[in-house]
Protein backbone atom coordinates (compact mmCIF):
# COMPACT_ATOMS: atom_id res chain seq x y z
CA UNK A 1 35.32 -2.22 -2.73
CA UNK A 2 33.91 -6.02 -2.59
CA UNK A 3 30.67 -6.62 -3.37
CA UNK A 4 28.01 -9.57 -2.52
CA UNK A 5 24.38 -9.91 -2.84
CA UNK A 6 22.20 -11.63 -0.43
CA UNK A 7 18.74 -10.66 -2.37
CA UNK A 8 18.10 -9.57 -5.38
CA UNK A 9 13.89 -9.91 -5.06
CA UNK A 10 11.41 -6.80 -5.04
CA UNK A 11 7.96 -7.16 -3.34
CA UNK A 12 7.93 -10.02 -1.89
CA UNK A 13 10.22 -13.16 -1.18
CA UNK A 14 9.39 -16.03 -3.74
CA UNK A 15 11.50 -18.96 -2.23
CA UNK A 16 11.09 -22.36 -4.60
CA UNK A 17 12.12 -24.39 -7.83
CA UNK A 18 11.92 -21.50 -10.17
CA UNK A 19 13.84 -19.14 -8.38
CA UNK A 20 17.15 -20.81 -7.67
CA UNK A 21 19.76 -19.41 -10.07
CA UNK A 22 19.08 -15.67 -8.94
CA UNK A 23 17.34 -16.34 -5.76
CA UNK A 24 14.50 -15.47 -4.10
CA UNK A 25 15.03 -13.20 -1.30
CA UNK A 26 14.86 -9.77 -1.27
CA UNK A 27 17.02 -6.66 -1.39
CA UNK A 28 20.00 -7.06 0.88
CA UNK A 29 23.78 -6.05 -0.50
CA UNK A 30 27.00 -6.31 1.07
CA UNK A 31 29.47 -3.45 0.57
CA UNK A 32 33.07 -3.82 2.34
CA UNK A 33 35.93 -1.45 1.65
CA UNK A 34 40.21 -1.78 1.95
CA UNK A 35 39.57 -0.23 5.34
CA UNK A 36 37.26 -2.35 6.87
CA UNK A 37 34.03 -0.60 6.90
CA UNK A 38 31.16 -2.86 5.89
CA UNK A 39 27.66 -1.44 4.54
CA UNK A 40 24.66 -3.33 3.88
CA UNK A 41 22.09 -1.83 1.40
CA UNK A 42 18.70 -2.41 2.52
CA UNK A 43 17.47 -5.30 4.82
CA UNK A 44 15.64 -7.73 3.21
CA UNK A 45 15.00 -11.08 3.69
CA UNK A 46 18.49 -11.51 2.44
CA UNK A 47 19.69 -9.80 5.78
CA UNK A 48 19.18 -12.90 7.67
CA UNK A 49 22.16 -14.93 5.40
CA UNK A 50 24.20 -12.39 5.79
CA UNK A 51 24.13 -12.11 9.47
CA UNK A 52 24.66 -15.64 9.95
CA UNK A 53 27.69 -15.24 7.66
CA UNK A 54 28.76 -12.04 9.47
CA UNK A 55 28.61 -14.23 12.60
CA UNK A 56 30.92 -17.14 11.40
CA UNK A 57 33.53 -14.73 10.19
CA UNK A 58 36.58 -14.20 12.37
CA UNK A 59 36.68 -10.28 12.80
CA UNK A 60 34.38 -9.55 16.00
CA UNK A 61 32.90 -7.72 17.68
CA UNK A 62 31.21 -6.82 14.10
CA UNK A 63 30.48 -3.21 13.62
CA UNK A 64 28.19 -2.08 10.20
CA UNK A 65 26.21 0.25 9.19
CA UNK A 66 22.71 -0.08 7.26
CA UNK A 67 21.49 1.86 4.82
CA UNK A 68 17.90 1.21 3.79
CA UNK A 69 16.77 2.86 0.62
CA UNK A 70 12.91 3.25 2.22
CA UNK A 71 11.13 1.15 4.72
CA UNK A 72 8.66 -0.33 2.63
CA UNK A 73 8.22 -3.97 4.01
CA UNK A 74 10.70 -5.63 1.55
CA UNK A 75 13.62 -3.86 2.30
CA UNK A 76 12.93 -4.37 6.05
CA UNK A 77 11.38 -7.40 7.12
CA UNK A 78 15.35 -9.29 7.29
CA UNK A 79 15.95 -6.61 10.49
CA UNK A 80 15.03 -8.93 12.93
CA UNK A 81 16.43 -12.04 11.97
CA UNK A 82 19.92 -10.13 11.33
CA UNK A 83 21.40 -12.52 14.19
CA UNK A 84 24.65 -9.74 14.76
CA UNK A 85 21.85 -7.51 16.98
CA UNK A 86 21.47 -10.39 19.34
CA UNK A 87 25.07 -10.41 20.32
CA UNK A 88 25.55 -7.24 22.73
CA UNK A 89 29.75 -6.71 21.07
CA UNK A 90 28.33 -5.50 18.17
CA UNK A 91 27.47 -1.98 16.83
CA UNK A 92 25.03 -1.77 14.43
CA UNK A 93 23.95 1.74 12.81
CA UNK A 94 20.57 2.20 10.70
CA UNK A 95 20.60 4.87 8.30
CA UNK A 96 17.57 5.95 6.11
CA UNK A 97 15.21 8.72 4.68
CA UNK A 98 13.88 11.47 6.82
CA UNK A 99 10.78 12.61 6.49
CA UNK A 100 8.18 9.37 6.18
CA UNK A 101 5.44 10.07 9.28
CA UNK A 102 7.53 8.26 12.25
CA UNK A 103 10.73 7.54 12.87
CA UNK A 104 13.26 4.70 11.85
CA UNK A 105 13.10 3.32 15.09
CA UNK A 106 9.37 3.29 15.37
CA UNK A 107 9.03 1.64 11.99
CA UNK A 108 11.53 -0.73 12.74
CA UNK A 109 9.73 -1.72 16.06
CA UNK A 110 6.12 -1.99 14.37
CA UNK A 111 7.05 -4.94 12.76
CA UNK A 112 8.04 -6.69 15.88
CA UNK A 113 5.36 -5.98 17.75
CA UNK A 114 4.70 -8.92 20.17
CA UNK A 115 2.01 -9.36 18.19
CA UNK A 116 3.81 -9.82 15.20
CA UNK A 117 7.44 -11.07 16.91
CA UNK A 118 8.24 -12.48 20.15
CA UNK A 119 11.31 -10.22 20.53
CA UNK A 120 10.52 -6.28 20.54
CA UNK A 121 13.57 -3.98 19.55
CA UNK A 122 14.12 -2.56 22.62
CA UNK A 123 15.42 -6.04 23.77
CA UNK A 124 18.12 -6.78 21.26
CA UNK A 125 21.23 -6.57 22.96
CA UNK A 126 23.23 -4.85 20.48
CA UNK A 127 24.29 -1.17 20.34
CA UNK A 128 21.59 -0.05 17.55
CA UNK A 129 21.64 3.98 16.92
CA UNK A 130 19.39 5.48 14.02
CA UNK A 131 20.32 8.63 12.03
CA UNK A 132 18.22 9.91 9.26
CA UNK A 133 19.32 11.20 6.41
CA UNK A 134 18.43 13.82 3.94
CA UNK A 135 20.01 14.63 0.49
CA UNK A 136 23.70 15.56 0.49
CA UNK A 137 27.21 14.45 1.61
CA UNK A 138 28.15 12.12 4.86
CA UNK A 139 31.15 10.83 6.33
CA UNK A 140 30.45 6.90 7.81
CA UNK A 141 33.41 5.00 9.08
CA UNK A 142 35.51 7.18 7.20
CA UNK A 143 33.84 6.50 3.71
CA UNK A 144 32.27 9.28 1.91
CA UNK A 145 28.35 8.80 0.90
CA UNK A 146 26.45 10.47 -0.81
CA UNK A 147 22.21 10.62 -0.39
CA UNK A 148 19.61 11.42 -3.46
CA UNK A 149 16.40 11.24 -3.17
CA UNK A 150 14.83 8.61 -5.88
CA UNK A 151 11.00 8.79 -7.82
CA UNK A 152 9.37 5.52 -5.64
CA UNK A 153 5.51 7.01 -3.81
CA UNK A 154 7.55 6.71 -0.70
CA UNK A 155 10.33 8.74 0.78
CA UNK A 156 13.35 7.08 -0.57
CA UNK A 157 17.12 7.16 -0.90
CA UNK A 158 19.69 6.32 -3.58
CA UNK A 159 23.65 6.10 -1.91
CA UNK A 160 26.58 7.03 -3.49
CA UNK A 161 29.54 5.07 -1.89
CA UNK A 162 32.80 6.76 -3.02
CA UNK A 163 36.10 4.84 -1.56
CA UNK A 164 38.85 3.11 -2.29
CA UNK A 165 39.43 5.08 -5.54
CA UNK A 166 36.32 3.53 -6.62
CA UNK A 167 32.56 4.55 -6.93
CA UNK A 168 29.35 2.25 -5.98
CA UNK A 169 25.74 3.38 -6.59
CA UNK A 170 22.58 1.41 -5.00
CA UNK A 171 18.96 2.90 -6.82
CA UNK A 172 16.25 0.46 -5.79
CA UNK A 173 12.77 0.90 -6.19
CA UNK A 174 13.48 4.06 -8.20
CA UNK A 175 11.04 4.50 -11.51
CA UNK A 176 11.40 7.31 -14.63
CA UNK A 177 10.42 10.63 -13.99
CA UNK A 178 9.24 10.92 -17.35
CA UNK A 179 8.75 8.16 -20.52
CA UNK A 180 10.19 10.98 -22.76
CA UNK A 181 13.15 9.77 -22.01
CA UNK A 182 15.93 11.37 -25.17
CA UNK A 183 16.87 8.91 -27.76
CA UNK A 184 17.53 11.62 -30.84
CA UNK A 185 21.62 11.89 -30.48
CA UNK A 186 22.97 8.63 -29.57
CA UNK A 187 26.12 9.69 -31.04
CA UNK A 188 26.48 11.87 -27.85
CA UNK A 189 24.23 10.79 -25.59
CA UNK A 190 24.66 12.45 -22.39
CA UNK A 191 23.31 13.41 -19.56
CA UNK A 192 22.42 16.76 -21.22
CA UNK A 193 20.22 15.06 -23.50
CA UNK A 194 17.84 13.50 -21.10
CA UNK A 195 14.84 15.87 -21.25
CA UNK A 196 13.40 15.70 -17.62
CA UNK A 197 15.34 17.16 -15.30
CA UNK A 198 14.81 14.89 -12.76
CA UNK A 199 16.15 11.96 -15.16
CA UNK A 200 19.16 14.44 -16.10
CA UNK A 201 19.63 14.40 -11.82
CA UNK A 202 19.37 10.89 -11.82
CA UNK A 203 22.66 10.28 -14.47
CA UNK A 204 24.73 13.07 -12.80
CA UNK A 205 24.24 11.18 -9.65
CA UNK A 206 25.88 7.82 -10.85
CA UNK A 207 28.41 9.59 -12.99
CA UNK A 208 31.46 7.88 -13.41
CA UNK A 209 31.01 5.23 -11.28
CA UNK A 210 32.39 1.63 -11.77
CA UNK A 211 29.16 -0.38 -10.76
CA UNK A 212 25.74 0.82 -10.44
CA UNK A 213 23.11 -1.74 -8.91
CA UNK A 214 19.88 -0.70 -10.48
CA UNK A 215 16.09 -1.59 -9.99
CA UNK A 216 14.85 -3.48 -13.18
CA UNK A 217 11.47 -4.99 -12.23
CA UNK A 218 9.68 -4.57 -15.20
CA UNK A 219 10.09 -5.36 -19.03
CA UNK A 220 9.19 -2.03 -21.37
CA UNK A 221 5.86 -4.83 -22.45
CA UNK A 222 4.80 -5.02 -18.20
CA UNK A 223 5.67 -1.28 -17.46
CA UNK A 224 2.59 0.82 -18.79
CA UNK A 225 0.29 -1.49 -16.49
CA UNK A 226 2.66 -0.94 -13.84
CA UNK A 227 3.41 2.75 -14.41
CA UNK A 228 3.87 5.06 -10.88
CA UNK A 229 4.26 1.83 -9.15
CA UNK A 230 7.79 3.08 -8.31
CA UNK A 231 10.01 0.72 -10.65
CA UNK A 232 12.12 0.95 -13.84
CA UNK A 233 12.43 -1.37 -16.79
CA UNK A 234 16.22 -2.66 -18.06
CA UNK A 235 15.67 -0.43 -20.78
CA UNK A 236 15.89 2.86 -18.85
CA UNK A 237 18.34 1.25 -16.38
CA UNK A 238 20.92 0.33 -19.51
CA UNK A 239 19.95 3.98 -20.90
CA UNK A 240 20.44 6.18 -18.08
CA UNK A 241 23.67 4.34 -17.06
CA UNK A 242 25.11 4.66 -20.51
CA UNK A 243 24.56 8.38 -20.66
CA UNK A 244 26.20 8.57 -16.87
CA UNK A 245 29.18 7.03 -18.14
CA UNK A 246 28.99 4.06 -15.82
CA UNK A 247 31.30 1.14 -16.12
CA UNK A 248 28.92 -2.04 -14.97
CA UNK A 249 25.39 -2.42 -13.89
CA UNK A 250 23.97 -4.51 -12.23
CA UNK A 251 20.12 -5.15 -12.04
CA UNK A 252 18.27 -6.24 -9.71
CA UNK A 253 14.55 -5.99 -7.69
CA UNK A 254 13.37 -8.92 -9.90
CA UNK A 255 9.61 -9.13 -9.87
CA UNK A 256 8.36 -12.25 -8.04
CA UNK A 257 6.46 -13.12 -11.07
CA UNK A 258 9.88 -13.70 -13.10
CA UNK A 259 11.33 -16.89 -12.86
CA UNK A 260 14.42 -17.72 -13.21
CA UNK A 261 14.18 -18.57 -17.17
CA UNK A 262 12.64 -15.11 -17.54
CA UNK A 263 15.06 -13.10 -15.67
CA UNK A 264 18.09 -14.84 -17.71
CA UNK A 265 16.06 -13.30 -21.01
CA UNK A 266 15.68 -10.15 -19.38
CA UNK A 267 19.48 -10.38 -19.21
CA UNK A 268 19.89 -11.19 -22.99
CA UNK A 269 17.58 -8.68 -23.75
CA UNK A 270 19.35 -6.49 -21.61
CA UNK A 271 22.74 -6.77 -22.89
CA UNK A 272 21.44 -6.49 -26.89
CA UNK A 273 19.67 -3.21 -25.82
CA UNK A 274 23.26 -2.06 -25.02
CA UNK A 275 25.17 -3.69 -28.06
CA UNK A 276 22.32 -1.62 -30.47
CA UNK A 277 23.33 1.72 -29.42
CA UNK A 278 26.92 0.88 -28.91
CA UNK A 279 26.69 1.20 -25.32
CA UNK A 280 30.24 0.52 -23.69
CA UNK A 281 28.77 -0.58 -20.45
CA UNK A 282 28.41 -4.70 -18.95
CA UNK A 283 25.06 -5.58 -18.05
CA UNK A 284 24.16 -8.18 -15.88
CA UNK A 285 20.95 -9.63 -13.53
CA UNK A 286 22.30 -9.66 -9.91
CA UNK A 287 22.00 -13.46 -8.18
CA UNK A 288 22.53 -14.17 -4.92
CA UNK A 289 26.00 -15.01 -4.21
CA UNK A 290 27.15 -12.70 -6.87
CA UNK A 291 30.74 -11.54 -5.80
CA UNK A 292 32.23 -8.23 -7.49
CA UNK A 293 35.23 -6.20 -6.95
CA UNK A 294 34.42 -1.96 -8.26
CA UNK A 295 38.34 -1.61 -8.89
CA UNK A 296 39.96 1.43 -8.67
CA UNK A 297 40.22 3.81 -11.65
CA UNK A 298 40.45 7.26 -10.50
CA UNK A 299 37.04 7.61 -10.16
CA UNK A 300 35.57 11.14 -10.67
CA UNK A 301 34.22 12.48 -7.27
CA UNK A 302 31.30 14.07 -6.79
CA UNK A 303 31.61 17.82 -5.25
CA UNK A 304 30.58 17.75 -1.60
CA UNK A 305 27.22 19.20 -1.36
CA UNK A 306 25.56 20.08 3.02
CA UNK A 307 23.68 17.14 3.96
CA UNK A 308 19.92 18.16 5.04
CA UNK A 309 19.41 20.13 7.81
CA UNK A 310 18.62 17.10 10.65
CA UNK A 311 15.58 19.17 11.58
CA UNK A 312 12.91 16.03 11.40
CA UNK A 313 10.37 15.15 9.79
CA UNK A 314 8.59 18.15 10.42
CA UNK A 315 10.34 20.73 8.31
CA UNK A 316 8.48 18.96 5.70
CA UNK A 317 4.84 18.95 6.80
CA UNK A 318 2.69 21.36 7.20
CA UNK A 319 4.04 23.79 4.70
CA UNK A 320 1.26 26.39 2.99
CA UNK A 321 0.76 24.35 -0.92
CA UNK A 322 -1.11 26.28 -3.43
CA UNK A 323 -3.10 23.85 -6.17
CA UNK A 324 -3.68 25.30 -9.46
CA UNK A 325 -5.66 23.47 -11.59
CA UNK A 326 -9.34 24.08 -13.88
CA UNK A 327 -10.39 20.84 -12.69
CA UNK A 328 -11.86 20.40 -9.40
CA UNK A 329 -11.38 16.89 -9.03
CA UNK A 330 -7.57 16.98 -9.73
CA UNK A 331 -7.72 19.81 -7.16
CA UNK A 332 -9.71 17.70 -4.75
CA UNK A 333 -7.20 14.89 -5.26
CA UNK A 334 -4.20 16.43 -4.79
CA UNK A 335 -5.85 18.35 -1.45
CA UNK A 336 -6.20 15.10 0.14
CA UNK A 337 -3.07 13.84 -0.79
CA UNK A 338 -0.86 16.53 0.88
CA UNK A 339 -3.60 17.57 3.32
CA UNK A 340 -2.64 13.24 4.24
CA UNK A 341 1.22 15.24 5.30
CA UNK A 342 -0.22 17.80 7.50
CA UNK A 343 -0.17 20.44 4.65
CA UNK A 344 -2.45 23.38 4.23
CA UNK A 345 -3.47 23.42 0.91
CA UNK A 346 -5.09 26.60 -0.91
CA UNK A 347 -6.57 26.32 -4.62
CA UNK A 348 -7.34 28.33 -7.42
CA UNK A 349 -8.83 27.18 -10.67
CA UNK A 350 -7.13 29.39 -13.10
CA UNK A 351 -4.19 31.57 -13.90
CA UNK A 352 -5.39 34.39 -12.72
CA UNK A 353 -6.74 33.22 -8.99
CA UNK A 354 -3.45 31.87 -8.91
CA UNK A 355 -1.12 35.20 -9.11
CA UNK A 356 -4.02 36.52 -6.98
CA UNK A 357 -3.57 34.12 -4.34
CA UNK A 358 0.04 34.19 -4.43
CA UNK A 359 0.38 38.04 -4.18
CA UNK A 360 -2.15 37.84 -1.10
CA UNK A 361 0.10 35.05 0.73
CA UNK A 362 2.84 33.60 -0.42
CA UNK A 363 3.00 29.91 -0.26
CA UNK A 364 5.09 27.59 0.14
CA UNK A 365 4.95 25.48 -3.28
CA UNK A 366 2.67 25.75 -6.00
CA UNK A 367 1.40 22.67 -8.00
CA UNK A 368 0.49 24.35 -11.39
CA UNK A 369 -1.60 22.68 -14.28
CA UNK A 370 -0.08 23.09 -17.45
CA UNK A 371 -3.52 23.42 -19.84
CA UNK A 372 -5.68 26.16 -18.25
CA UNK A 373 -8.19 28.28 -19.56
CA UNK A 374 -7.63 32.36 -19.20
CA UNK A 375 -4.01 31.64 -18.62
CA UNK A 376 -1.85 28.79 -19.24
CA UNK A 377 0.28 27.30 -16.75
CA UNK A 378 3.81 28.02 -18.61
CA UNK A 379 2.39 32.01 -18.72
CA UNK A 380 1.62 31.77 -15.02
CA UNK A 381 5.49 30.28 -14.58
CA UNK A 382 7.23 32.62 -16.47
CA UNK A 383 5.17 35.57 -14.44
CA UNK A 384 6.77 33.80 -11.56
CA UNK A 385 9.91 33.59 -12.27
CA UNK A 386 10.25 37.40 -13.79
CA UNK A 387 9.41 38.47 -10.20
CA UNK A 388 12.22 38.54 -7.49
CA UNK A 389 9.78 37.49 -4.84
CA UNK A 390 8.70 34.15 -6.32
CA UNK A 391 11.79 33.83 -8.97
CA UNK A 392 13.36 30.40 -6.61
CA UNK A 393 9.38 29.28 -5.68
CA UNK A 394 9.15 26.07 -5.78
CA UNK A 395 6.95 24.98 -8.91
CA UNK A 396 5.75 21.32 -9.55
CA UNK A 397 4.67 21.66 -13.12
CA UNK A 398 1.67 18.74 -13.79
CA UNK A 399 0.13 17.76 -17.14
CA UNK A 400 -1.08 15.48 -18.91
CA UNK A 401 1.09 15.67 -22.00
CA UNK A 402 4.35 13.79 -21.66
CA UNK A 403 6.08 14.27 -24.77
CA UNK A 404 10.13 15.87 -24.50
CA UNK A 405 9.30 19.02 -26.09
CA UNK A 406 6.37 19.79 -23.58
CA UNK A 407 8.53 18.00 -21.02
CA UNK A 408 11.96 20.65 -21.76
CA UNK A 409 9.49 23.26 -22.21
CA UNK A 410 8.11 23.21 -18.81
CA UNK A 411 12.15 23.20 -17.04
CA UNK A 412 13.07 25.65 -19.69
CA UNK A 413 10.19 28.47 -18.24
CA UNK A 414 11.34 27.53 -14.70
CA UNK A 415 9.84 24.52 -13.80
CA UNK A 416 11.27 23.00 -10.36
CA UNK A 417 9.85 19.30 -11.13
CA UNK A 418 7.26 18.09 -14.47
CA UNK A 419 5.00 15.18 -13.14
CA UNK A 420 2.81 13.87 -15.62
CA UNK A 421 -1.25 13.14 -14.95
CA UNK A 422 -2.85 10.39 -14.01
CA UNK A 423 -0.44 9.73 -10.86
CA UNK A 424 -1.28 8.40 -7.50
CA UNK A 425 -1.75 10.37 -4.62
CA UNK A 426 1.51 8.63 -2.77
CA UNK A 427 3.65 9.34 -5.51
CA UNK A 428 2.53 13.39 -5.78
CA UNK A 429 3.67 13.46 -2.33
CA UNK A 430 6.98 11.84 -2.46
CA UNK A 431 7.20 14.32 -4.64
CA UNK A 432 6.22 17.20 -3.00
CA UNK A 433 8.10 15.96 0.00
CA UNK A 434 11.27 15.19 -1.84
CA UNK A 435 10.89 19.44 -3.50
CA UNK A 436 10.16 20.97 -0.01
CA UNK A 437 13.10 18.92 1.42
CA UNK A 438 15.67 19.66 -1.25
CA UNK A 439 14.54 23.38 -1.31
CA UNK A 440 15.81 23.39 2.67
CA UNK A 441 18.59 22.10 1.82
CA UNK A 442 19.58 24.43 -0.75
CA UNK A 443 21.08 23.51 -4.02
CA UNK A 444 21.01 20.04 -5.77
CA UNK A 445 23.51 18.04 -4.90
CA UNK A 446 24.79 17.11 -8.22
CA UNK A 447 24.97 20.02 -10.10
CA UNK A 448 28.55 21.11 -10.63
């Protein structure tokens, strides 16, 4: 597989003097395979480059498919100056998350809105299809790829591009599930090691693979100021990597308050992080116009798991969401955050209300505080799981302590996700969303 990266910004596009070496556009990557299938990964501003260099190019009509990781603004707003949907030869696919409140194509057409663009979508003479996607394995073009949802307070994707003998991962705007990230057995670090589970999900998913192109928008200094705004630090990146096995990795979703002399220390920084723990892994910031080749080296394939069932975005709203929690503003918090989804939300304020409520209706998830009065939240789990009727209920575990003994604790009594207090209300439900989708669609795609 060749590689090339049109934009390498997060947030915003920060065109000027200080951002020439890795460029100031943002997130748009170029994948290409032996065969002839060509990806692009996300549609930034970077997207309109790229289509002007798809254009030039020989091979037409030009068919590719585009997988955006979500459709917040930055990873979008290149769609409609991609000049390859204004010839009507070409096929262009759009591939991205289920389950946000409208559809690709309406999200996709908001932005160019006659008010906002003098060409609305419906005019673009291309042939443009949508598909959304949930978690799990699909066949594109003959390439296998592979969907996980990522931790970012909107619905968003991770791909897995498996071809060619080789393996490609793409995680932007993806941030820790938890800080407690393992550091006690560097010896044999490993996946195993990582204490939250959702971390753990996060290595399995780029096992192996020969490049990884990871979001690094903050330093470990910037990141507590910055925490649950949906990003990682190189530190994590270069960790998580490392205990995934991963070849390369590549960072990228530069904040637009690095410069170009800042990102090439992040870089240094970077790559010493790696060379202190003995990390056999190369490290480096993406740029635009960065070319790489993921060679082949019998790359170790993930097992096929169902993709989500294409039922729409409705098979995750509206579900029945029991709130446990002795404080009634947390309760009221997290009731208008998933009430927001369409969700009917019951609460209880202790333990006991809890297995009360449950026993009188069963809901569909249960957000349980860990430090309760009466009855603590890891007694109410482990009630839960001893009983075959709630034994698989999904349980999103939420506390204010994030050390990795509380954090193991809570997966080791049954725990379906940890999320640590104070969070915002879009990232509890991502979360939420992300749990009620992977419960449809059965078991985790990565576990083997």
């Amino acid at each position: 597989m060749r590689v090339r990266f049109w934009g390498t910004r997060g947030s915003i596009a920060t065109p000027g003097p200080g951002t020439v070496r890795f460029g100031g556009n943002t997130s748009c990557v170029e994948v290409t395979t032996d065969g002839g299938a060509c990806f692009i990964l996300d549609c930034g501003t970077g997207a309109r480059e790229l289509g002007a260099a798809l254009m030039a190019r020989p091979h037409r009509p030009i068919t590719a498919t585009i997988l955006l990781s979500h459709t917040h603004w930055d990873h979008i707003q290149g769609f409609p100056f991609f000049v390859p949907l204004f010839d009507a030869g070409n096929r262009i696919t759009v591939c991205g998350p289920e389950g946000s409140a409208h559809s690709l194509r309406e999200v996709l057409s908001g932005q160019m809105e006659f008010t906002y663009f003098p060409v609305e979508i419906g005019q673009l003479p291309a042939t443009i299809s949508f598909r959304e996607l949930g978690e799990g394995t699909h066949e594109m073009n003959g390439v296998r790829i592979i969907a996980q949802y990522l931790h970012h307070p909107a619905m968003t994707l991770g791909y897995r591009i498996e071809a060619d003998d080789a393996v490609l991962v793409y995680l932007c705007d993806h941030e820790p599930f938890s800080e407690a990230f393992s550091h006690d057995n560097r010896a044999h670090f490993g996946a195993e090691y990582i204490a939250h589970e959702g971390d753990r999900r996060h290595a399995r998913f780029m096992a192996g693979a020969g490049l990884v192109i990871h979001d690094a928008q903050y330093t470990p200094e910037e990141y507590p100021s910055k925490k649950n705004w949906g990003h990682s630090t190189y530190e994590y990146a270069v960790d998580v990597a490392a205990a995934a096995g991963v070849r390369a990795l590549a960072l990228t979703h530069h904040d637009p308050a690095h410069d170009d002399a800042f990102i090439a220390e992040v870089e240094d920084r970077a790559r010493a992080y790696a060379k202190q723990f003995g990390y056999a892994i190369q490290v480096c910031c993406a740029y635009e116009g960065l070319d790489l080749v993921v060679e082949p080296h019998g790359a170790r394939h993930l097992p096929d798991a169902p993709p989500a069932p294409q039922s729409g975005r409705d098979a995750i709203r509206g579900n029945r969401i029991l709130v446990v929690d002795d404080d009634p503003d947390q309760r009221t918090l997290a009731n208008l955050a998933l009430s927001q989804d369409g969700h009917v939300v019951v609460e209880a304020a202790n333990g006991p209300e809890a297995l009360a409520s449950i026993d009188a209706a069963m809901p569909d998830l249960v957000i349980l505080d860990l430090l309760m009065p009466k009855q603590g939240g890891l007694e109410v789990l482990k009630i839960l799981r001893s009983r075959p009727a709630t034994a698989t209920l999904p349980v999103v575990v939420v506390t204010g302590m994030d050390d990795e003994k509380t954090t193991r604790a809570g997966f080791e009594f049954g725990a379906t996700d940890f999320l640590t207090k104070p969070f915002s209300l879009p990232q509890l439900a991502a979360r939420v969303r992300a749990c009620l989708a992977r419960t449809g669609n059965g078991d985790d795609p990565t576990v083997r």
